[in-house]
PDB file of N, CA and C in Angstrom:
ATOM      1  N   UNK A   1      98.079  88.042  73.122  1.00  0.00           N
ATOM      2  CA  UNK A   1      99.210  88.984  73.025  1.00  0.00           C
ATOM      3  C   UNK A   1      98.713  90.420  73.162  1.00  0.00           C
ATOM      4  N   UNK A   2      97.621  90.703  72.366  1.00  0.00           N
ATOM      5  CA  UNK A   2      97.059  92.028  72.174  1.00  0.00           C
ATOM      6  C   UNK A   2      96.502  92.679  73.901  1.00  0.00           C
ATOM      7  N   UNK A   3      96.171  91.291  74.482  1.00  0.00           N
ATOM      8  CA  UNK A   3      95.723  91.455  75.698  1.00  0.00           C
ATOM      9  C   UNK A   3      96.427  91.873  76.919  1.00  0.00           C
ATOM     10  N   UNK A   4      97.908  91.370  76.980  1.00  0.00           N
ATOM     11  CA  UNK A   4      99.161  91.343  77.278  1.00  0.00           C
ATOM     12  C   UNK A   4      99.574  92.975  77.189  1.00  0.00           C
ATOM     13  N   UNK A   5     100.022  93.746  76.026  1.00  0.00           N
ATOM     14  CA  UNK A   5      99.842  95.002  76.070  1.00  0.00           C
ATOM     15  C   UNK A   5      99.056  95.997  76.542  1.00  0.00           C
ATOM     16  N   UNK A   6      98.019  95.734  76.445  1.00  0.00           N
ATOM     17  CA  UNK A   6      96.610  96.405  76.446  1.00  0.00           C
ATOM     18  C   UNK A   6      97.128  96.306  78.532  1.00  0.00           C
ATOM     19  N   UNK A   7      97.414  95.612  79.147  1.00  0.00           N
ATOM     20  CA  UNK A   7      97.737  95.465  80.893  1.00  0.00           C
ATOM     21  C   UNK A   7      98.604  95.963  80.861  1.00  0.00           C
ATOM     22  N   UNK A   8      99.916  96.112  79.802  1.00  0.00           N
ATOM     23  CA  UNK A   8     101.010  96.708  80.199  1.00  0.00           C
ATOM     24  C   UNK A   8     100.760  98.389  79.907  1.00  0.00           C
ATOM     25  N   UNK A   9     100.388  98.452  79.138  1.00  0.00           N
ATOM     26  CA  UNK A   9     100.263 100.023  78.990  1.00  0.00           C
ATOM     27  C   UNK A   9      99.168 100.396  79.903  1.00  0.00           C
ATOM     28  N   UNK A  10      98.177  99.820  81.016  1.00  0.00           N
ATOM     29  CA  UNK A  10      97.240 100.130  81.994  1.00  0.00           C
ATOM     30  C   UNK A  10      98.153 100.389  83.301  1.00  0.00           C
ATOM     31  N   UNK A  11      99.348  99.703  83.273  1.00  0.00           N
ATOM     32  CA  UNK A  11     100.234  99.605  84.241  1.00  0.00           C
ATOM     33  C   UNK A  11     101.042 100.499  84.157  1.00  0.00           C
ATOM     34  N   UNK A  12     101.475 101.205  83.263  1.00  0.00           N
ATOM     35  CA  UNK A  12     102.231 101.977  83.245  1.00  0.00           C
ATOM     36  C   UNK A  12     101.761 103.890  83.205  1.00  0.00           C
ATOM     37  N   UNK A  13     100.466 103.172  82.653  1.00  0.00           N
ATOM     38  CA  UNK A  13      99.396 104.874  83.020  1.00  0.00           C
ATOM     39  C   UNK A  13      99.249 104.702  84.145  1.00  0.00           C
ATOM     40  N   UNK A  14      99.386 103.722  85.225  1.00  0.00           N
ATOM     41  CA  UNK A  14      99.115 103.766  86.378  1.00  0.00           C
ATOM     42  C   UNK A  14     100.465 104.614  87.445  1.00  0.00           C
ATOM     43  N   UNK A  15     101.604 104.333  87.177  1.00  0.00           N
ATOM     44  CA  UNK A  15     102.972 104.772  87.764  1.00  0.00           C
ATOM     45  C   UNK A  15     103.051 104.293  88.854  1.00  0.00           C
ATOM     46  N   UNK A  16     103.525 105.734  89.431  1.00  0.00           N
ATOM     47  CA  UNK A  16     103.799 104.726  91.523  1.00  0.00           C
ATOM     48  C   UNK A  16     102.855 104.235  92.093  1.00  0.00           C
ATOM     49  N   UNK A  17     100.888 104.312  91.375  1.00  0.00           N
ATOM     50  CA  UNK A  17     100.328 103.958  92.434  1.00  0.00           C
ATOM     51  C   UNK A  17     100.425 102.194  91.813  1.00  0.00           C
ATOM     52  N   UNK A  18     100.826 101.399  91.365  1.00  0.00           N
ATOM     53  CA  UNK A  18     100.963  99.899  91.297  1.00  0.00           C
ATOM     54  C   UNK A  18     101.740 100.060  92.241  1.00  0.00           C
ATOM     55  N   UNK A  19     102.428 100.652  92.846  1.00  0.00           N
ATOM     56  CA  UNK A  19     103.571 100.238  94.134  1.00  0.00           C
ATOM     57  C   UNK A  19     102.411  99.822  94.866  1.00  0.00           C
ATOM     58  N   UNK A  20     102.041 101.279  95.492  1.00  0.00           N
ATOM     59  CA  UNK A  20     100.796 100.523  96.494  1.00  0.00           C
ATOM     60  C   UNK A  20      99.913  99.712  96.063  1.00  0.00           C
ATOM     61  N   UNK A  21      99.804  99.338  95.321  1.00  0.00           N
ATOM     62  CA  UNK A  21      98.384  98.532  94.910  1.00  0.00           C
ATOM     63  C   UNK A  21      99.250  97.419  95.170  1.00  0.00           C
ATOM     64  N   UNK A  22     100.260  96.994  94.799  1.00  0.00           N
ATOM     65  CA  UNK A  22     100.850  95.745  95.536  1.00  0.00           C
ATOM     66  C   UNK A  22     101.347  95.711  96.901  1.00  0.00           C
ATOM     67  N   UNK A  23     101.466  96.927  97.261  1.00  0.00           N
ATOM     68  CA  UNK A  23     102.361  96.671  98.780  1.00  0.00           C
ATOM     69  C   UNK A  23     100.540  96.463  99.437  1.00  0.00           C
ATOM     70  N   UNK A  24      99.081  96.895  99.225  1.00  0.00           N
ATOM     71  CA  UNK A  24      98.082  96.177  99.578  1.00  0.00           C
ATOM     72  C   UNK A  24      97.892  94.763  99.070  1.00  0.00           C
ATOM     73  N   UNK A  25      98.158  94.904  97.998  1.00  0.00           N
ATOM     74  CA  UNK A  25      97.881  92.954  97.532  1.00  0.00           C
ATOM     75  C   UNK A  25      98.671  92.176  98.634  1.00  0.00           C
ATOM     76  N   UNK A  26      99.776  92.747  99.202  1.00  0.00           N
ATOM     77  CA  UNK A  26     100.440  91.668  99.970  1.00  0.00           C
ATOM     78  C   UNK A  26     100.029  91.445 101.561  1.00  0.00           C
ATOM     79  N   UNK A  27      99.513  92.948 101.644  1.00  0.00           N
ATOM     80  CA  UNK A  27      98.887  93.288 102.847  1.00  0.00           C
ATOM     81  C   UNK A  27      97.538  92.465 103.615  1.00  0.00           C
ATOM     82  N   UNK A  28      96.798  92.197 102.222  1.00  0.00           N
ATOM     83  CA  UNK A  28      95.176  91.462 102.026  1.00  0.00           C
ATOM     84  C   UNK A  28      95.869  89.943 102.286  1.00  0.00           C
ATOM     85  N   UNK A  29      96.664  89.365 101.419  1.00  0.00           N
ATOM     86  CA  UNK A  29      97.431  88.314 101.237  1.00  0.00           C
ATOM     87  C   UNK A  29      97.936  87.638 102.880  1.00  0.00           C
ATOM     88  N   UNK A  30      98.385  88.072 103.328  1.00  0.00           N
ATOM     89  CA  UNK A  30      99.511  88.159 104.637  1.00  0.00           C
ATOM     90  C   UNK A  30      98.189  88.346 106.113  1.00  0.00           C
ATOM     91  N   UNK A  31      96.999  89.017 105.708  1.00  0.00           N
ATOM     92  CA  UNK A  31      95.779  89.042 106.790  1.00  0.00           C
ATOM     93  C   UNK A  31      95.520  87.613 106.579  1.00  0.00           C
ATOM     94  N   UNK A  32      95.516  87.375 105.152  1.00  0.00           N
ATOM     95  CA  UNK A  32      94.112  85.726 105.036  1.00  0.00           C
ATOM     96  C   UNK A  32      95.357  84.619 105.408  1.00  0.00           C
ATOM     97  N   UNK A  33      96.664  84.344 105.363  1.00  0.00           N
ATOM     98  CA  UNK A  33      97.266  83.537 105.551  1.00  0.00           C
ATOM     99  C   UNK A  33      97.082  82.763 106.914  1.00  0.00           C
TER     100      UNK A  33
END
């Protein structure tokens, strides 16, 4: 649980850049397919 928070509040100091960091996760994702 403690661990669970501890990602959510990393995610949220992060802001818009998790947008991109996923619009690349899908990018990396979508090359190897």
């Amino acid at each position: 649980e403690q661990e669970r928070e501890r990602a959510h509040a990393a995610l949220e100091g992060f802001g818009p850049r998790a947008q991109r960091l996923r619009e690349l996760a899908d990018l990396i994702v979508h090359r190897q397919a």
